[in-house]
N, C-alpha and C. Protein backbone atom coordinates (compact mmCIF):
# COMPACT_ATOMS: atom_id res chain seq x y z
N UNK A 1 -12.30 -7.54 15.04
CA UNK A 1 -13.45 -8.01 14.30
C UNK A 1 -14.05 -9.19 15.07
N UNK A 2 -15.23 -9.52 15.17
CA UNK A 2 -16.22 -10.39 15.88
C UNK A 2 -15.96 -11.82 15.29
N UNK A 3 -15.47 -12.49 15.87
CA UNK A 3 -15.20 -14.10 15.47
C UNK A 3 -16.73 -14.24 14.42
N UNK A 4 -17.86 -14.04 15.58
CA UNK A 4 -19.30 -14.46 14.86
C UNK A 4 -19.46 -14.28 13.48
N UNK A 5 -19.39 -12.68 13.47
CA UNK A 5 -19.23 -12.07 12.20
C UNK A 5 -18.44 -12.43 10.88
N UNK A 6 -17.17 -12.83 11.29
CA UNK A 6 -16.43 -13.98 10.43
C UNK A 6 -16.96 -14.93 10.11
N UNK A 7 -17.58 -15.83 11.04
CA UNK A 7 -18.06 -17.41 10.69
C UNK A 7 -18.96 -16.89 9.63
N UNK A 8 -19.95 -15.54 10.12
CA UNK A 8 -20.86 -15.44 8.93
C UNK A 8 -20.58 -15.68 7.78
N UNK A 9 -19.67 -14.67 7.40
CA UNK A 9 -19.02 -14.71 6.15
C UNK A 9 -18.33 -15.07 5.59
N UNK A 10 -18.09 -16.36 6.46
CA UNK A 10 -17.55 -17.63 5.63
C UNK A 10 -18.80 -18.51 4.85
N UNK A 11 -19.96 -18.24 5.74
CA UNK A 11 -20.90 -18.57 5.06
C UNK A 11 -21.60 -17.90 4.12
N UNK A 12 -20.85 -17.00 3.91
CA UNK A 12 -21.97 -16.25 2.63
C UNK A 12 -22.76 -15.82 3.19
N UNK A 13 -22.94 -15.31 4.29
CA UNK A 13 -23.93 -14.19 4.40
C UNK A 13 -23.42 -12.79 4.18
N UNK A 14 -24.20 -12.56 3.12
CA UNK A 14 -24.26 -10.86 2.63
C UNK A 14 -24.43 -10.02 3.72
N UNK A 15 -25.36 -10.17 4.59
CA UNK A 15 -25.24 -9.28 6.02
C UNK A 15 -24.30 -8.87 6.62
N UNK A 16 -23.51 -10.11 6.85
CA UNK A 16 -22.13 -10.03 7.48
C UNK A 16 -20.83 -9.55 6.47
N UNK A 17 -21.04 -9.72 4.89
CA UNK A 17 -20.60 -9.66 4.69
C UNK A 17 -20.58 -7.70 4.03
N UNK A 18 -21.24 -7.43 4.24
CA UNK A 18 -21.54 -6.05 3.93
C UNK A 18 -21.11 -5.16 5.77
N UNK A 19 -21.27 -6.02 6.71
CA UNK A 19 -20.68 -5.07 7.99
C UNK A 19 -19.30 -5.26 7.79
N UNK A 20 -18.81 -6.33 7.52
CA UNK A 20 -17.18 -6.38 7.05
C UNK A 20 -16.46 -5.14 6.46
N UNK A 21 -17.42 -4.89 5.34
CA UNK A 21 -17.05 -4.07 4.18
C UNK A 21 -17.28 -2.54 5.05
N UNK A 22 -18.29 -2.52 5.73
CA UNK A 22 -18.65 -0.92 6.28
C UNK A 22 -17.17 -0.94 7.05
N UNK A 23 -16.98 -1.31 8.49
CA UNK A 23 -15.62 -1.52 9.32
C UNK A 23 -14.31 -1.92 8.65
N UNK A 24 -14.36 -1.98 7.46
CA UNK A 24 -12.92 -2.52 6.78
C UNK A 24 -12.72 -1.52 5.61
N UNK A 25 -13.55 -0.75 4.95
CA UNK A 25 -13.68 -0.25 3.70
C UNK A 25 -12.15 0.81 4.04
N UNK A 26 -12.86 1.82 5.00
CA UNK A 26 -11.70 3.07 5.01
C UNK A 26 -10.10 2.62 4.75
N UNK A 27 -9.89 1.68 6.56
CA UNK A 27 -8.67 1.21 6.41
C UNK A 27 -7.84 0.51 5.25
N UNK A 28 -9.08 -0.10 4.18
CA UNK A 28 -8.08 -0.75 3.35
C UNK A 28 -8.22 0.39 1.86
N UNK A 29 -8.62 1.21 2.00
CA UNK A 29 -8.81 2.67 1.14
C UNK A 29 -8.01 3.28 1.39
N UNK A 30 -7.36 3.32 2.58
CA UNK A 30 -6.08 4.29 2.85
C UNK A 30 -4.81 3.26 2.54
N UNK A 31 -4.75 1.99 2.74
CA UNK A 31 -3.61 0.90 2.61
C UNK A 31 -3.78 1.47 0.76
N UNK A 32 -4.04 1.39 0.00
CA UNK A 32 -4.33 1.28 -1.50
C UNK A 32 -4.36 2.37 -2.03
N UNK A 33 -4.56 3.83 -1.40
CA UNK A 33 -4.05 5.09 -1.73
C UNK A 33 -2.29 5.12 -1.54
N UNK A 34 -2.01 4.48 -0.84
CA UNK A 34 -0.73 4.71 -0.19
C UNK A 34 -0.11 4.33 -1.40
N UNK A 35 0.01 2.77 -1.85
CA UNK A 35 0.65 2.16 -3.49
C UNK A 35 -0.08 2.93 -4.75
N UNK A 36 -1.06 3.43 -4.74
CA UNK A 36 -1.82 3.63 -5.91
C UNK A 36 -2.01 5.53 -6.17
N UNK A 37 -2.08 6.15 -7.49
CA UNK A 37 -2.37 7.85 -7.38
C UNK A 37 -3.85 7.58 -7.60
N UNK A 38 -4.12 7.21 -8.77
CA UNK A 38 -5.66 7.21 -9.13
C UNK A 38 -6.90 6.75 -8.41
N UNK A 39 -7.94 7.33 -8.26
CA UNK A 39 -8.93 7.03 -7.54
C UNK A 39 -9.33 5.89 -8.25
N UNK A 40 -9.26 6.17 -9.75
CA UNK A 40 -9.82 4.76 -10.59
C UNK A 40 -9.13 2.94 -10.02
N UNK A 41 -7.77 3.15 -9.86
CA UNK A 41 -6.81 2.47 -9.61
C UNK A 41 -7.14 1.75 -7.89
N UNK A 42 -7.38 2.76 -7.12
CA UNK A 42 -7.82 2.19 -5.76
C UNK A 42 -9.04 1.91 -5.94
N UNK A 43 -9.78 2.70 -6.49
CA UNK A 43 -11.43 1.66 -6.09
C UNK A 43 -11.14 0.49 -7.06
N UNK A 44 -10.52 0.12 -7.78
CA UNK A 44 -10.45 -1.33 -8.67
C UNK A 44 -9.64 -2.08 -7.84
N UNK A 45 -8.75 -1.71 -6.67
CA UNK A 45 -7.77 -2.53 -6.14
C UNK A 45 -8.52 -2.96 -4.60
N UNK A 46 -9.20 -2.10 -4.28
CA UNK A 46 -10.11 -2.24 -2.97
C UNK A 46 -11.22 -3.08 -3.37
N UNK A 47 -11.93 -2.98 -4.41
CA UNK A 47 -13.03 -3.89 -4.72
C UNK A 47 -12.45 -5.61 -5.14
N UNK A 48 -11.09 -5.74 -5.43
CA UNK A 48 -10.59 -6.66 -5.88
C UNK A 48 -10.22 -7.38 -4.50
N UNK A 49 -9.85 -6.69 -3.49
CA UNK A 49 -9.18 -6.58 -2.43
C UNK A 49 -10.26 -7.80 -1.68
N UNK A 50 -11.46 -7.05 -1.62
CA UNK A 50 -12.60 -7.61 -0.73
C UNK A 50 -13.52 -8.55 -1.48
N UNK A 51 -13.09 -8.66 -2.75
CA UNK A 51 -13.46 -9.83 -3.56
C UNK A 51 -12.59 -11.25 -3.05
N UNK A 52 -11.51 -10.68 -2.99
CA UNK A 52 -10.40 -12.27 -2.62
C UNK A 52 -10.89 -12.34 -0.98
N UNK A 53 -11.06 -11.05 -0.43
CA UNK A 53 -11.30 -11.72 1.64
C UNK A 53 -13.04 -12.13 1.23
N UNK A 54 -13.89 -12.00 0.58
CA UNK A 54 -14.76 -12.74 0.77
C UNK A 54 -14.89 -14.47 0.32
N UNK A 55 -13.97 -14.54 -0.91
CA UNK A 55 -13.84 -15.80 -1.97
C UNK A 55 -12.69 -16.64 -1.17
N UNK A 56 -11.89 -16.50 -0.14
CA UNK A 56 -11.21 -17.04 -0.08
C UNK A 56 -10.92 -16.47 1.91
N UNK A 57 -12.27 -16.34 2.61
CA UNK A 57 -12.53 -16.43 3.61
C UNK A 57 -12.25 -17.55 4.54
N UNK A 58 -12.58 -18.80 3.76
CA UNK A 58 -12.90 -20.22 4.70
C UNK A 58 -10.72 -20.63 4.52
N UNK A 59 -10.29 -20.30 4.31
CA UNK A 59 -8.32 -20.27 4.16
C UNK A 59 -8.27 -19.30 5.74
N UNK A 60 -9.11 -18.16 5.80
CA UNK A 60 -8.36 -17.50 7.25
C UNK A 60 -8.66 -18.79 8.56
N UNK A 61 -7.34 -19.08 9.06
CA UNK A 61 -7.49 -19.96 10.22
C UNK A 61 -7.95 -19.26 11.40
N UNK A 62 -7.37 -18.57 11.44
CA UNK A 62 -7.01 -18.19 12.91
C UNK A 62 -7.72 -16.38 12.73
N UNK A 63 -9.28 -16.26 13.46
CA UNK A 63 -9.87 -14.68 13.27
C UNK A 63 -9.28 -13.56 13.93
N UNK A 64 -8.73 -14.00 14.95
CA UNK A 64 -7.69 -12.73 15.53
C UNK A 64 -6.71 -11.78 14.23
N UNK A 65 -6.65 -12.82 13.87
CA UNK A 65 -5.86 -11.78 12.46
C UNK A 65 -6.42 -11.09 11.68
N UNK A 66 -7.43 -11.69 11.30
CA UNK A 66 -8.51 -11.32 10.13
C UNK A 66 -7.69 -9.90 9.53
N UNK A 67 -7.42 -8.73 10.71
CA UNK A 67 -7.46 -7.53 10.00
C UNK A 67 -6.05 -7.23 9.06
N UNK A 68 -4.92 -8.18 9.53
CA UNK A 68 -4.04 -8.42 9.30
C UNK A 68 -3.72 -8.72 7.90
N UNK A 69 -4.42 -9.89 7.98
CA UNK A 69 -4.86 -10.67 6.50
C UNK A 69 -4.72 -9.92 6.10
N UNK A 70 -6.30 -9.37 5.68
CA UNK A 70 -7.23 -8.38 4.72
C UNK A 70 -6.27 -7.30 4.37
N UNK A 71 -5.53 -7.02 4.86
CA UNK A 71 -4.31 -5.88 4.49
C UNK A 71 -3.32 -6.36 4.16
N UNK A 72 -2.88 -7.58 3.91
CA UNK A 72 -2.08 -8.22 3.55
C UNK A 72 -2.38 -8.32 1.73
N UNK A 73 -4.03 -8.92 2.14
CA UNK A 73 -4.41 -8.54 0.31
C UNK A 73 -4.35 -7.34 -0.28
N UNK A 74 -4.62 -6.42 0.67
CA UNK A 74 -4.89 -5.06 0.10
C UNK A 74 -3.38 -5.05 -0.73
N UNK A 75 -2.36 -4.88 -0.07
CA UNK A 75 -1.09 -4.71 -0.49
C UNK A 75 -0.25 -5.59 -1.20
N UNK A 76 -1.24 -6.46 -1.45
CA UNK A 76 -0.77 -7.60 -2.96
C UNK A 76 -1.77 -6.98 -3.62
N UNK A 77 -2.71 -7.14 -3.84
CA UNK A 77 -3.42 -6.20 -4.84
C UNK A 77 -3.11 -4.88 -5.32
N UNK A 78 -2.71 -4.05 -4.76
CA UNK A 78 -2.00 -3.14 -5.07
C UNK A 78 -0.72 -3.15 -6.14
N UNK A 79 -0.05 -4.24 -5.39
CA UNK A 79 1.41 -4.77 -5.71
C UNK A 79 0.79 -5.24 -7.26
N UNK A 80 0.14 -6.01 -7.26
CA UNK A 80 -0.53 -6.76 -8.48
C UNK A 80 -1.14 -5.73 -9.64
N UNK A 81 -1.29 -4.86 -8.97
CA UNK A 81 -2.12 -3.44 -10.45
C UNK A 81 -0.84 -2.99 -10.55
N UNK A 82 0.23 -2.63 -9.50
CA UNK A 82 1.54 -1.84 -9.81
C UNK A 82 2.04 -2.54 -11.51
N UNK A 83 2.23 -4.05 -10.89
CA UNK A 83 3.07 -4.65 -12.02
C UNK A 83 2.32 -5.13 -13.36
N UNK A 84 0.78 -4.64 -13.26
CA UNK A 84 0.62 -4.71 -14.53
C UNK A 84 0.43 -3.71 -15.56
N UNK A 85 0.34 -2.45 -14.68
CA UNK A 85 0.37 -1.42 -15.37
C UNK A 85 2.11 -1.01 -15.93
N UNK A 86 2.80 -2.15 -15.51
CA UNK A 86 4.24 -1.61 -15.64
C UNK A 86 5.33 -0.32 -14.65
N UNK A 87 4.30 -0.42 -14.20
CA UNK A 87 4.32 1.15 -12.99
C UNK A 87 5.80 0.93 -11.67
N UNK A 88 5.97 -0.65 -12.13
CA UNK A 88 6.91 -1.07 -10.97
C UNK A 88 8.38 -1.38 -11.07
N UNK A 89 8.29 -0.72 -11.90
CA UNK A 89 9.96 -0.42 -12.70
C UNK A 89 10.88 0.34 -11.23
N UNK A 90 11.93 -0.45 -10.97
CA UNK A 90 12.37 0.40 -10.27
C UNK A 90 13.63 1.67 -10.44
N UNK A 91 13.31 2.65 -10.43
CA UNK A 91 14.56 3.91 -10.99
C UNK A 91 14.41 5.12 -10.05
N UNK A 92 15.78 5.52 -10.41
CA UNK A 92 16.49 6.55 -9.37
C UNK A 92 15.95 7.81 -10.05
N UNK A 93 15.17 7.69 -11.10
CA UNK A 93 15.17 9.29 -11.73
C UNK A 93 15.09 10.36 -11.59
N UNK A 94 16.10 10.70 -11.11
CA UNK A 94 16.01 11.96 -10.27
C UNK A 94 14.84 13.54 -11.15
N UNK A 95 15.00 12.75 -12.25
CA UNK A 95 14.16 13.75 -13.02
C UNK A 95 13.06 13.45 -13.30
N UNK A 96 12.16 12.32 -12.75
CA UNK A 96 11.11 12.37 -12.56
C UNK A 96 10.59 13.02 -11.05
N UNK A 97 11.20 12.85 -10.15
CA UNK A 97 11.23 13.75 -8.79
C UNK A 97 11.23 15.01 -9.30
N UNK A 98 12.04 15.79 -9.66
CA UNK A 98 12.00 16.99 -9.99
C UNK A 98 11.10 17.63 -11.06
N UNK A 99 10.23 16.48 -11.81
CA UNK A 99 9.40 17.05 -12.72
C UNK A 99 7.94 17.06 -12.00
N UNK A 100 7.86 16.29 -10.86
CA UNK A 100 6.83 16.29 -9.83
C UNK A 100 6.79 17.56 -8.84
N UNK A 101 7.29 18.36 -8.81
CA UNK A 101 7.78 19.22 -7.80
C UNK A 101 7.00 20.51 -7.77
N UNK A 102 6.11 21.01 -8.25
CA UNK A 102 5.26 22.00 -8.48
C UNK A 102 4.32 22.21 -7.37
N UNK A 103 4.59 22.73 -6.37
CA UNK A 103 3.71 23.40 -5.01
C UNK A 103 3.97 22.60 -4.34
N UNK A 104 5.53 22.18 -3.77
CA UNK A 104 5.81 21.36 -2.68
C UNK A 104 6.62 21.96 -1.63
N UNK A 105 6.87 23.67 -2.48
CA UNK A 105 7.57 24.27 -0.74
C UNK A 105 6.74 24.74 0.01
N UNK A 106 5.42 24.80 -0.05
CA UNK A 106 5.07 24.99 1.58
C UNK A 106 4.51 23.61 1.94
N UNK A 107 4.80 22.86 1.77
CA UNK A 107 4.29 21.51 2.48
C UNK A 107 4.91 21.39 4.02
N UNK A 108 3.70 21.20 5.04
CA UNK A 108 4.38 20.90 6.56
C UNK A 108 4.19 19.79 6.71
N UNK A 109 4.37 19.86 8.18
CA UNK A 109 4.44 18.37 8.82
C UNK A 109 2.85 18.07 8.89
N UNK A 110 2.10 19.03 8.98
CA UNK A 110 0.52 18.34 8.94
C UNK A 110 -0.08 17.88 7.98
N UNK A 111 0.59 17.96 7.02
CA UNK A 111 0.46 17.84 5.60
C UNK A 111 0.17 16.42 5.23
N UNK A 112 -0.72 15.84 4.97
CA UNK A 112 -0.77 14.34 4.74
C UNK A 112 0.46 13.65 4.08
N UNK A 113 1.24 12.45 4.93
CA UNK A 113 1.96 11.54 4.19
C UNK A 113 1.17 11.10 2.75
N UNK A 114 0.49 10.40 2.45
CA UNK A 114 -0.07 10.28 1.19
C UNK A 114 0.44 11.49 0.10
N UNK A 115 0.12 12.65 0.35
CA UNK A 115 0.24 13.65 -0.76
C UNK A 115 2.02 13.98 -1.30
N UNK A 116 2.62 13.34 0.03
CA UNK A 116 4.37 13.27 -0.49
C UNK A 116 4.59 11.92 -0.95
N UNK A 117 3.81 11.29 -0.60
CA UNK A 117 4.66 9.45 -1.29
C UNK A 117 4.01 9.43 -2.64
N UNK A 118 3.07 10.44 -3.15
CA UNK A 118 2.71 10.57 -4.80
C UNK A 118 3.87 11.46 -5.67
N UNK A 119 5.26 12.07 -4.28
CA UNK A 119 5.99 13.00 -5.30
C UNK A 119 6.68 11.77 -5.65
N UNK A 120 6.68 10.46 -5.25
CA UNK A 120 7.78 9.70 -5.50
C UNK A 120 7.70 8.92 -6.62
N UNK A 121 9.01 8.06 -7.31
CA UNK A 121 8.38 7.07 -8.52
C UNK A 121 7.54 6.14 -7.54
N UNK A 122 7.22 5.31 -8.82
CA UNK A 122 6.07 4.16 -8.16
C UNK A 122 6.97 3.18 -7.49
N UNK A 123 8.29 2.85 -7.97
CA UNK A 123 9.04 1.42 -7.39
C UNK A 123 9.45 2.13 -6.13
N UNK A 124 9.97 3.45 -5.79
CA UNK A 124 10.24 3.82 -4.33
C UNK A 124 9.05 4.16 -3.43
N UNK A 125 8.12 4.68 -3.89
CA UNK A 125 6.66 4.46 -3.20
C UNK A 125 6.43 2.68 -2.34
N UNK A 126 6.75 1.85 -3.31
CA UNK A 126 6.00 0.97 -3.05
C UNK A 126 6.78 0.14 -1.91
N UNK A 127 7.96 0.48 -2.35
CA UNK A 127 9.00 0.19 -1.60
C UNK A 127 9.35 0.81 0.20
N UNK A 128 9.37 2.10 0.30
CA UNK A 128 8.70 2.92 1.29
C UNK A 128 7.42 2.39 1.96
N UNK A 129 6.88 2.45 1.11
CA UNK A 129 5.96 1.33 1.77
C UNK A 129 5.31 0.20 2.42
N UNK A 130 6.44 -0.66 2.00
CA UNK A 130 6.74 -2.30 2.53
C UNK A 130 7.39 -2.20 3.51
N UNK A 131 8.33 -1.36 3.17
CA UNK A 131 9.62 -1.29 4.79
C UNK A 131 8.96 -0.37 6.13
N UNK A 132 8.39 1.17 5.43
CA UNK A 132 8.43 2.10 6.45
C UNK A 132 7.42 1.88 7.09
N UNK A 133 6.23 1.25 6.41
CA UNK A 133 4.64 1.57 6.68
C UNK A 133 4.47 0.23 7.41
N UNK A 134 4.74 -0.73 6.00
CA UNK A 134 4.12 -2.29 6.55
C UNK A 134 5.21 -3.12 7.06
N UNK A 135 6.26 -2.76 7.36
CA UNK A 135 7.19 -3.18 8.57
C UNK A 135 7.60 -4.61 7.50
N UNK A 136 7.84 -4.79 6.32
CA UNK A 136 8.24 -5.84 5.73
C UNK A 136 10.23 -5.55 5.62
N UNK A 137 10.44 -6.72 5.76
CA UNK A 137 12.01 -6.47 6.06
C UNK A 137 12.33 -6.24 4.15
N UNK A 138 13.79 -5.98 4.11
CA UNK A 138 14.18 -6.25 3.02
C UNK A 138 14.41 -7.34 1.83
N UNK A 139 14.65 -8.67 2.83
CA UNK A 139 14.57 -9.88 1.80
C UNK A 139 13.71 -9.69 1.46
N UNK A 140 12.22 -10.02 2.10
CA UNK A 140 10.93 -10.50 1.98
C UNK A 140 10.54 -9.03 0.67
N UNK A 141 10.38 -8.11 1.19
CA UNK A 141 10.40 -6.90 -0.37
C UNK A 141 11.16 -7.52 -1.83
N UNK A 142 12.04 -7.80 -1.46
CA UNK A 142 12.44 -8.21 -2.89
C UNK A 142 12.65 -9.41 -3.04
N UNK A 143 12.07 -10.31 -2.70
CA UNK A 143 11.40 -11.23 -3.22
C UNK A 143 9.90 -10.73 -3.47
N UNK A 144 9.08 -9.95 -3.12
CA UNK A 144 7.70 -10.11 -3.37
C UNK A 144 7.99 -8.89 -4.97
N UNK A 145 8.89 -8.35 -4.95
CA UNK A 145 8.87 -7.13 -6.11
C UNK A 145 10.51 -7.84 -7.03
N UNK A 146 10.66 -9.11 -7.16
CA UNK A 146 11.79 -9.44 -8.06
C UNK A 146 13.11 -8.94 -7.90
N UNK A 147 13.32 -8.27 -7.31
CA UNK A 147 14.60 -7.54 -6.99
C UNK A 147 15.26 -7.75 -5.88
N UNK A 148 17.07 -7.24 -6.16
CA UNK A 148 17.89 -7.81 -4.96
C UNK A 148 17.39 -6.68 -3.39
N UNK A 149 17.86 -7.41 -2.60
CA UNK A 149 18.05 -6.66 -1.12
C UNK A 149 18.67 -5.38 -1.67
N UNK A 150 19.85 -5.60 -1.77
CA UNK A 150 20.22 -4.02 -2.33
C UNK A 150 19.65 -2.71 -3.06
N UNK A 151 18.73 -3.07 -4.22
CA UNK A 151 17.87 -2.65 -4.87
C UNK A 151 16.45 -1.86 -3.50
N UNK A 152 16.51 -3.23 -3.07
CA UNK A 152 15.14 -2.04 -2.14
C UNK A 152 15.95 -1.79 -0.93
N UNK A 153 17.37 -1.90 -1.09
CA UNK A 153 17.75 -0.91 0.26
C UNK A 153 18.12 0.67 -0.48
N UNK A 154 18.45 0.52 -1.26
CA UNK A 154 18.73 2.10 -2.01
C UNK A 154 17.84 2.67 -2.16
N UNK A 155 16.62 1.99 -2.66
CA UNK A 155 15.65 2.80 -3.32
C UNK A 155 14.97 3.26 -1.72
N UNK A 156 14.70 2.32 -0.65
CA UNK A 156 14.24 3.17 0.64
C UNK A 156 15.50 4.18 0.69
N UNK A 157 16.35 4.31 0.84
CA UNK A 157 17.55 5.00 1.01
C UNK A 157 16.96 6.27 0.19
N UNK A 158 17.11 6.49 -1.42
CA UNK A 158 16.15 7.32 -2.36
C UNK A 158 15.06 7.81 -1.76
N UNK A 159 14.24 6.91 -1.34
CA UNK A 159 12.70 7.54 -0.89
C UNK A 159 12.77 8.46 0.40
N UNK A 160 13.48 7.92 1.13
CA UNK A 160 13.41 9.03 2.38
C UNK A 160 14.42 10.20 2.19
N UNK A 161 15.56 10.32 1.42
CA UNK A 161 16.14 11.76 1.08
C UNK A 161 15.09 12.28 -0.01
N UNK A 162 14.40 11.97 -0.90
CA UNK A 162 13.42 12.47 -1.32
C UNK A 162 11.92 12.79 -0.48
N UNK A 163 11.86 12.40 0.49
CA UNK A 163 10.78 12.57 1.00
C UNK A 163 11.26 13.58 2.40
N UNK A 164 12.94 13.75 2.65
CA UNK A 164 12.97 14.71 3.43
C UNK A 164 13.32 16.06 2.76
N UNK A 165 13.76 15.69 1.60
CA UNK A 165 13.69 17.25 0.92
C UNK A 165 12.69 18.19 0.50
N UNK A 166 11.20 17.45 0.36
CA UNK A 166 10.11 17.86 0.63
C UNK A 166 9.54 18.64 1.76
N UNK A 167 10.21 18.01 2.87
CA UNK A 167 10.01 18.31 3.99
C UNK A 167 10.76 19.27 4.43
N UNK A 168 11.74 19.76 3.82
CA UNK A 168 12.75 20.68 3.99
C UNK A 168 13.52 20.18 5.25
N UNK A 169 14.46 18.94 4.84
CA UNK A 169 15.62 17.97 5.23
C UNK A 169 15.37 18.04 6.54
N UNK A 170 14.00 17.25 7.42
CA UNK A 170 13.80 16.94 8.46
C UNK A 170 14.12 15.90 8.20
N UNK A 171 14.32 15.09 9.62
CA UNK A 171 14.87 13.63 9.64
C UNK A 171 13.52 12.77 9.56
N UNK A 172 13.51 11.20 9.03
CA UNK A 172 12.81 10.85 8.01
C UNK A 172 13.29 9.33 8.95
């Protein structure tokens, strides 16, 4: 992203702040599909998303990151609709996996990741997510989701034998 373009929109320019939004929209639409099923749910978490990187622009120090950031909110915002919808319960239920399971044996490998991390609950989704996707270690996960290390080491543990049995037990 263009240092310039930043300064803009630290100043409130709508110009700049609308090319932000064109070059940033997708990527943080796919970060927020990834935690979220509902379209309702991501466009409220993406618009919330780019509400906090515009309101709280003149806090980014350093613009080399910028994109970093901005996905950093995406995935607290996310995190933030998870736990108020209650959605962030974390459980092994194996019978909610299996009640999800309706047209998942021909799924391949071209098959969008997104459409298998929706067979999962929401606390191993989100979880899968922090570790596999956004490279967050285990402390730092559970501290940001209340729970012990152990807790989000099982549940990644859970998510990827569930997400390779989908796959028909490729390695994961």
């Amino acid at each position: 992203m263009e240092k310039e373009l930043l300064i803009e929109c630290q100043r409130n320019d709508r110009n700049a702040q609308r090319k932000v939004y064109e070059k940033m929209a997708g990527k943080l639409y796919t970060v927020c599909k990834r935690y979220l099923k509902s379209d309702e749910d991501i466009e409220e978490a993406l618009a919330d998303t780019f509400y906090k990187i515009f309101t709280k622009m003149n806090q980014l120090q350093n613009p080399d990151i910028f994109e970093a950031w901005a996905k950093k909110i995406a995935v607290n915002e996310c995190l933030q609709k998870l736990r108020s919808q209650k959605a962030l319960h974390i459980s092994l239920d194996e019978n909610y996996a299996e009640s999800h399971d309706s047209g998942t044996e021909n799924l391949s490998f071209e098959k969008d990741i997104l459409s298998l991390l929706n067979f999962l609950p929401e606390g191993c989704r989100a979880i899968f997510n922090l570790f596999a996707i956004e490279g967050y270690p285990h402390k730092e996960i559970a501290t940001m989701l209340s729970i012990s290390e152990g807790t989000s080491k099982s549940q990644l543990n859970f998510a990827r034998k569930r997400l390779q049995e989908l796959l028909g037990n490729q390695n994961i």
